[in-house]
N, C-alpha and C. Protein backbone atom coordinates (compact mmCIF):
# COMPACT_ATOMS: atom_id res chain seq x y z
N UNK A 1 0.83 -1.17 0.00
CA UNK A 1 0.00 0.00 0.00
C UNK A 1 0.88 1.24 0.00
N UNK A 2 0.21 2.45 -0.74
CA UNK A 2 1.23 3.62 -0.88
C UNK A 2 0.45 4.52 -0.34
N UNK A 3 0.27 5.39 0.48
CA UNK A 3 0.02 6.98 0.94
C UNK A 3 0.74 8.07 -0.28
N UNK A 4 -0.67 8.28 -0.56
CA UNK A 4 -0.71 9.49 -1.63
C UNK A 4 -1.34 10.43 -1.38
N UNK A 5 -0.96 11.93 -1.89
CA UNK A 5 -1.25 12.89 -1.42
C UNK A 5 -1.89 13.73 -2.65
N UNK A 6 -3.35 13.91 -2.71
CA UNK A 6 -3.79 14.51 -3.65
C UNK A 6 -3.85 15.77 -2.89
N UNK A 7 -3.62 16.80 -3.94
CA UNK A 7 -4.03 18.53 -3.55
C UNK A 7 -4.92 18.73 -4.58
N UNK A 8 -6.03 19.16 -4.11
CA UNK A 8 -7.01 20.21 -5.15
C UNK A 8 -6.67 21.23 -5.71
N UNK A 9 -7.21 21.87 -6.90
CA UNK A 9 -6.64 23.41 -7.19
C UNK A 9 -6.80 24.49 -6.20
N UNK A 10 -7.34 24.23 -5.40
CA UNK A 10 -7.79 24.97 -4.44
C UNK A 10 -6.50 25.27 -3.20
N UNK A 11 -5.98 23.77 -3.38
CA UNK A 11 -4.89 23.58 -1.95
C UNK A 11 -5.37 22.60 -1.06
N UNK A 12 -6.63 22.53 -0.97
CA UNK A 12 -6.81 21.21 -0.06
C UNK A 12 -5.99 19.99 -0.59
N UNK A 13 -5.49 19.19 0.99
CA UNK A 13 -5.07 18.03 0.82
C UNK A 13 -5.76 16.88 1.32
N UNK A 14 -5.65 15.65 0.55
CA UNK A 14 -6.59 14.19 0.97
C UNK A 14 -5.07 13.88 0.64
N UNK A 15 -4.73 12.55 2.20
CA UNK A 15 -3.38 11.92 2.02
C UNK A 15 -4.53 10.76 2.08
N UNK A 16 -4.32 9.75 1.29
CA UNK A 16 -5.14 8.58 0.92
C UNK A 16 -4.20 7.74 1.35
N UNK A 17 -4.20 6.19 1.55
CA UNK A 17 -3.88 5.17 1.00
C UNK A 17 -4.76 4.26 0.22
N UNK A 18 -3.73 3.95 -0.78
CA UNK A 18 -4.37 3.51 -1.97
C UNK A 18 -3.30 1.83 -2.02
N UNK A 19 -4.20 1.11 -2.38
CA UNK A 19 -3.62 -0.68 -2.18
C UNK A 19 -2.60 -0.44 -3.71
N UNK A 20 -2.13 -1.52 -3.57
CA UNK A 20 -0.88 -2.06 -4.58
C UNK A 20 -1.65 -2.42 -5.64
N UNK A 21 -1.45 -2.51 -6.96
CA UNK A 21 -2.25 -2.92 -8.35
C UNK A 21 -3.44 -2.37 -8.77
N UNK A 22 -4.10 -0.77 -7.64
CA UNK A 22 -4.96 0.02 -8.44
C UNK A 22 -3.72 0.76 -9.29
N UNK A 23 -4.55 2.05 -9.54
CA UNK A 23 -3.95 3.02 -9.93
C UNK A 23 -4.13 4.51 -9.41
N UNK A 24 -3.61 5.58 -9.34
CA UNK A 24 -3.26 6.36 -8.92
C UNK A 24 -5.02 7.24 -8.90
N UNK A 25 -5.71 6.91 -10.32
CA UNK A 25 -6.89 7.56 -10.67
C UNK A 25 -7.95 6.90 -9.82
N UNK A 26 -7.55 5.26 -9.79
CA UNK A 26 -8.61 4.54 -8.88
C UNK A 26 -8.69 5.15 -7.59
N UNK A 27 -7.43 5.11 -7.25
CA UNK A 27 -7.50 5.60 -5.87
C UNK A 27 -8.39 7.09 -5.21
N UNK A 28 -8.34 7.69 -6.58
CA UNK A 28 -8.59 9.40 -6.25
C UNK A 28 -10.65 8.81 -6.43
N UNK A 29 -10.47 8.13 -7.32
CA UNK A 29 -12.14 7.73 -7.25
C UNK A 29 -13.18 7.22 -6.35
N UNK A 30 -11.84 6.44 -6.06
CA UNK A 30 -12.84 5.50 -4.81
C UNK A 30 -12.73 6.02 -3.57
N UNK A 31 -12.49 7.30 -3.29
CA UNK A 31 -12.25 8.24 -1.68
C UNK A 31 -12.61 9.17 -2.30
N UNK A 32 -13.71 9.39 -4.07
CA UNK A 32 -14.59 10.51 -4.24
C UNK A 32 -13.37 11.98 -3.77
N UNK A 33 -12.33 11.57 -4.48
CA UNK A 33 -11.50 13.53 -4.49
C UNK A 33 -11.88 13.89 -5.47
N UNK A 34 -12.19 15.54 -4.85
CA UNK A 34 -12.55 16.48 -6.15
C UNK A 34 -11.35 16.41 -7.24
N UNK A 35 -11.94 16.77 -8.30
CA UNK A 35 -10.74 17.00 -9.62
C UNK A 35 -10.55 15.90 -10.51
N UNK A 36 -10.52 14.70 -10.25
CA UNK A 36 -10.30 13.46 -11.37
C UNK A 36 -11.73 13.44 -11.41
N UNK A 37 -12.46 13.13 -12.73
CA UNK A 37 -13.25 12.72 -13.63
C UNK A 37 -13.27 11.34 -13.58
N UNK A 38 -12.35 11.11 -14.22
CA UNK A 38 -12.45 9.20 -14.82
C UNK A 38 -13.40 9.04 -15.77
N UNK A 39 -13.76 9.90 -16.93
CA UNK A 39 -14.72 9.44 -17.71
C UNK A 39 -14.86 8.67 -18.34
N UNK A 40 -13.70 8.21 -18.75
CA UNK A 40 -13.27 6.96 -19.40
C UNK A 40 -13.03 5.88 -18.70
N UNK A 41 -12.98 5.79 -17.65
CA UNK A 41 -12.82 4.98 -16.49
C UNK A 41 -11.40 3.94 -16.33
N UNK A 42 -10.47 4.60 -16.60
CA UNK A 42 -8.91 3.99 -16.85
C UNK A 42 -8.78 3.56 -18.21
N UNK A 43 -9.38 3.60 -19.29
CA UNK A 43 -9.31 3.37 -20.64
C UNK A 43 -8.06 4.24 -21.50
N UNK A 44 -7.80 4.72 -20.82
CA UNK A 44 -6.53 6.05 -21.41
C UNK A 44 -7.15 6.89 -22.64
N UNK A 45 -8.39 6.67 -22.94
CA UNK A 45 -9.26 7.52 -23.73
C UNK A 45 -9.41 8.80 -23.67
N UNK A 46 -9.32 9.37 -22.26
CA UNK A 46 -9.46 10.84 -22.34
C UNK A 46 -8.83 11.59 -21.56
N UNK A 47 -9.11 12.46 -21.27
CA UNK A 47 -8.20 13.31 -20.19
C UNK A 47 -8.28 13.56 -18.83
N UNK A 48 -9.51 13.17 -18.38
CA UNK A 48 -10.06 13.54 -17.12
C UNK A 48 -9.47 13.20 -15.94
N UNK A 49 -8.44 12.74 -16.28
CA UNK A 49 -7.82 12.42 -14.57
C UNK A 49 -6.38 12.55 -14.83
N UNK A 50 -5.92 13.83 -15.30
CA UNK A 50 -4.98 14.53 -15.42
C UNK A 50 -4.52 15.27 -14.14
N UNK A 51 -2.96 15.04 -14.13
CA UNK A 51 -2.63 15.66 -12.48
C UNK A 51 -0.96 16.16 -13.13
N UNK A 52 -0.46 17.06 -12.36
CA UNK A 52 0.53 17.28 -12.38
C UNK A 52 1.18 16.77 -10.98
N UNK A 53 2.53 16.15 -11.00
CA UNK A 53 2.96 15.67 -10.49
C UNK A 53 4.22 16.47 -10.27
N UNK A 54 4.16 16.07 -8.62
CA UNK A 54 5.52 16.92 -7.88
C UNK A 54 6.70 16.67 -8.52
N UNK A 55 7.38 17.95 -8.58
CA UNK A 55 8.54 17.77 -9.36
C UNK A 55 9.59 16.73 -8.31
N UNK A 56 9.82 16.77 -7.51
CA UNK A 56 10.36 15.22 -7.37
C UNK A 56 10.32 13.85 -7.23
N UNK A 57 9.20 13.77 -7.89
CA UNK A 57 8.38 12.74 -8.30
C UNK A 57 8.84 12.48 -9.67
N UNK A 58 8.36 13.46 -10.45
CA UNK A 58 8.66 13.23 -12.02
C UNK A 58 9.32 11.79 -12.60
N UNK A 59 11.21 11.75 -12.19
CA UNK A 59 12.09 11.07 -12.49
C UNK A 59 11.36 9.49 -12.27
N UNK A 60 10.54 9.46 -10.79
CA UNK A 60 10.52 8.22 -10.04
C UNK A 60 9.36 7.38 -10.37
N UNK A 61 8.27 7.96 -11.87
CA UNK A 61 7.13 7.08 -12.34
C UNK A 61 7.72 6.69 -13.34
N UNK A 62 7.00 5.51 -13.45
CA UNK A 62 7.56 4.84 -15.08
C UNK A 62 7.39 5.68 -16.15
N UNK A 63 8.15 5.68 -17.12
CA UNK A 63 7.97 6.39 -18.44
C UNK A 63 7.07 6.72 -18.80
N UNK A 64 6.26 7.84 -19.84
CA UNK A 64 5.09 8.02 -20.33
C UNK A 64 5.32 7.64 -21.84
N UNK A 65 4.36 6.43 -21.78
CA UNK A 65 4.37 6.12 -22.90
C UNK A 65 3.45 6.69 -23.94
N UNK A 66 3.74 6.44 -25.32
CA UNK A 66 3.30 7.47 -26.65
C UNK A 66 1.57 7.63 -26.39
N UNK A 67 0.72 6.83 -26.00
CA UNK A 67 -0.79 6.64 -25.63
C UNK A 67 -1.32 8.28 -24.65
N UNK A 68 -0.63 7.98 -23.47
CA UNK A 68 -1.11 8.58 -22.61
C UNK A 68 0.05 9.93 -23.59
N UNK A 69 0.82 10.59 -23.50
CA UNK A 69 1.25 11.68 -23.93
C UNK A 69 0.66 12.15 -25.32
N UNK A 70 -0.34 11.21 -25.98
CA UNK A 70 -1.09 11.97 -26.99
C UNK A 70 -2.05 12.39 -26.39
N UNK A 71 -3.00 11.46 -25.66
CA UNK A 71 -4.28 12.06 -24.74
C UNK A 71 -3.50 13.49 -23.63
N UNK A 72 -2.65 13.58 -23.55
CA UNK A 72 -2.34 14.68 -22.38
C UNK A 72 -2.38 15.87 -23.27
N UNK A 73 -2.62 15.91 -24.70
CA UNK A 73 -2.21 16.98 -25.36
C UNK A 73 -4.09 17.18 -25.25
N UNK A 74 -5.02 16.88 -25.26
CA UNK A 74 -6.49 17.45 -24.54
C UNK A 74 -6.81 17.72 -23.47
N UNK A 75 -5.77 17.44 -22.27
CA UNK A 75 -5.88 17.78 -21.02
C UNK A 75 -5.64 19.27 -20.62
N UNK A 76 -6.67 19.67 -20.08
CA UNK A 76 -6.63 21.55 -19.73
C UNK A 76 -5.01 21.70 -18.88
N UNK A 77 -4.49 22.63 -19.79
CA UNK A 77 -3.49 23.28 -19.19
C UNK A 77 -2.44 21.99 -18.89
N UNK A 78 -1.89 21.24 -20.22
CA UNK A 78 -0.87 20.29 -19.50
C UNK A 78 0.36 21.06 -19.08
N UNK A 79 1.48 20.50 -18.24
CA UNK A 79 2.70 20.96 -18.53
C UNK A 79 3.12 19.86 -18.77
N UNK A 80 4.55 20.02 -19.70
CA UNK A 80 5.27 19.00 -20.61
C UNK A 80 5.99 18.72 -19.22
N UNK A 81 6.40 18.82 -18.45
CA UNK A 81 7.56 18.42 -17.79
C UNK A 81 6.76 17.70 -16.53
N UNK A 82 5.16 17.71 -16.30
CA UNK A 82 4.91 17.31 -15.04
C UNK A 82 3.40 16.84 -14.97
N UNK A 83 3.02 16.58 -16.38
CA UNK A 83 1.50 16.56 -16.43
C UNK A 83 1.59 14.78 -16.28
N UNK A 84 0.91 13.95 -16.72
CA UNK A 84 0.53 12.49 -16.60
C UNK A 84 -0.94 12.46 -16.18
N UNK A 85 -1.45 11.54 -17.01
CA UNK A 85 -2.99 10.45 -16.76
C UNK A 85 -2.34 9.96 -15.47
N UNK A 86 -3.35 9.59 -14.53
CA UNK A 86 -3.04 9.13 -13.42
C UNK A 86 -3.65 7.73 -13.68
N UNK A 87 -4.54 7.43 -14.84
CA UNK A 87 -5.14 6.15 -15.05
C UNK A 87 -3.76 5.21 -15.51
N UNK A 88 -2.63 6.14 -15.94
CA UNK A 88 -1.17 4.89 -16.59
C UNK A 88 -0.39 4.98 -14.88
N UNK A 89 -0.58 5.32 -13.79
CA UNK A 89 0.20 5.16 -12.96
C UNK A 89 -0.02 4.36 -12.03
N UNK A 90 0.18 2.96 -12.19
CA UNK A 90 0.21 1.77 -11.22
C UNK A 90 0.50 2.23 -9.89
N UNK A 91 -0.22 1.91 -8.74
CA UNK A 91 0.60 2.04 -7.37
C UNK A 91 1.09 0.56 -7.05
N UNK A 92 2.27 1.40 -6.46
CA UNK A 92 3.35 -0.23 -5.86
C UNK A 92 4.08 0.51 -4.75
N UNK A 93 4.58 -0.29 -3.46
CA UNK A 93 5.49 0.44 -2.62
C UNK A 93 6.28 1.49 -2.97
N UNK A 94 7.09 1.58 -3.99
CA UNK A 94 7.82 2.59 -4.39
C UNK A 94 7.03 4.05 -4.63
N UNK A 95 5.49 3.82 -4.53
CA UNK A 95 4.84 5.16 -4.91
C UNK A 95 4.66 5.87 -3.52
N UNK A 96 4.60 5.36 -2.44
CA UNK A 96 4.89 6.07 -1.33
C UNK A 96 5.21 6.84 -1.15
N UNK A 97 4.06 8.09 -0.56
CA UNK A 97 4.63 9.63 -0.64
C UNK A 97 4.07 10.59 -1.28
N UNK A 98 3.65 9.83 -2.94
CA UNK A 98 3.32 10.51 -4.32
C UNK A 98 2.81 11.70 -3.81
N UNK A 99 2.81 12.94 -4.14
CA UNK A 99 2.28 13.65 -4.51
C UNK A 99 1.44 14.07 -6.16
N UNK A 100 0.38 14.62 -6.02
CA UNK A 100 -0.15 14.57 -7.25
C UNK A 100 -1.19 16.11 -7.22
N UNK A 101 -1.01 17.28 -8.12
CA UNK A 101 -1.74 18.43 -7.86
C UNK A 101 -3.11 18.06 -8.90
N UNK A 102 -3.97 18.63 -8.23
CA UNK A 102 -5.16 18.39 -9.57
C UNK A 102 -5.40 19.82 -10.47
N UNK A 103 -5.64 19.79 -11.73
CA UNK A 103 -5.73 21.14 -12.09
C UNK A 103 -6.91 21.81 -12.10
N UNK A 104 -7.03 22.98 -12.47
CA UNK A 104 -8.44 23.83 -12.21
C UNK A 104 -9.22 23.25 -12.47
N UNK A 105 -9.54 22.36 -13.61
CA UNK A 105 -10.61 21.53 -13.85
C UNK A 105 -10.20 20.59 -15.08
N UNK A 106 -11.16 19.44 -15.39
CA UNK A 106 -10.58 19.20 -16.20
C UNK A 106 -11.58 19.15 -17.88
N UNK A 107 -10.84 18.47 -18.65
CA UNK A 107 -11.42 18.78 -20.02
C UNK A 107 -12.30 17.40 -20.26
């Protein structure tokens, strides 16, 4: 299990734990945090559960692969250096900690 820390655009924080083999989006769903959508419901179809991720985080998620970095180009307000679908981010011990910002809203 990993303790993750969603922030709203707002600034509120929910430190969750979220079990091993959801994902980062499941987690924000199933404890109902404002800001992820999931309209697609982990399908990597759309954008709605777009987060920017703490910059020292960045280095420590698996790669973004070509799927999710085409869908991030419909996500409101990505940044190239820190945006990610939270539906491609597996939790595993190593995610411990995560931070994840949600943005103003999403698309």
């Amino acid at each position: 299990m990993a303790k993750i820390t969603y922030i709203e655009h707002n600034g509120t924080k929910h430190e969750i734990e979220v079990a091993n083999g959801l994902t980062v989006m499941e987690g924000a769903r199933d404890n109902n945090i404002p800001g992820i959508e999931a309209d697609c419901g982990g399908a990597c179809a759309c954008s709605t559960c777009h987060a920017y991720i703490a910059p020292e985080w960045v280095d420590k998620l698996p790669a973004i692969e070509s799927m999710e970095e085409d869908m991030l180009d419909f996500a409101y307000e990505p940044d190239p250096a820190r945006s990610r679908l939270t539906c491609q981010i597996k939790v595993t011990d190593d995610l411990d900690g995560l931070v994840v910002q949600l943005p103003e809203r999403q698309i």
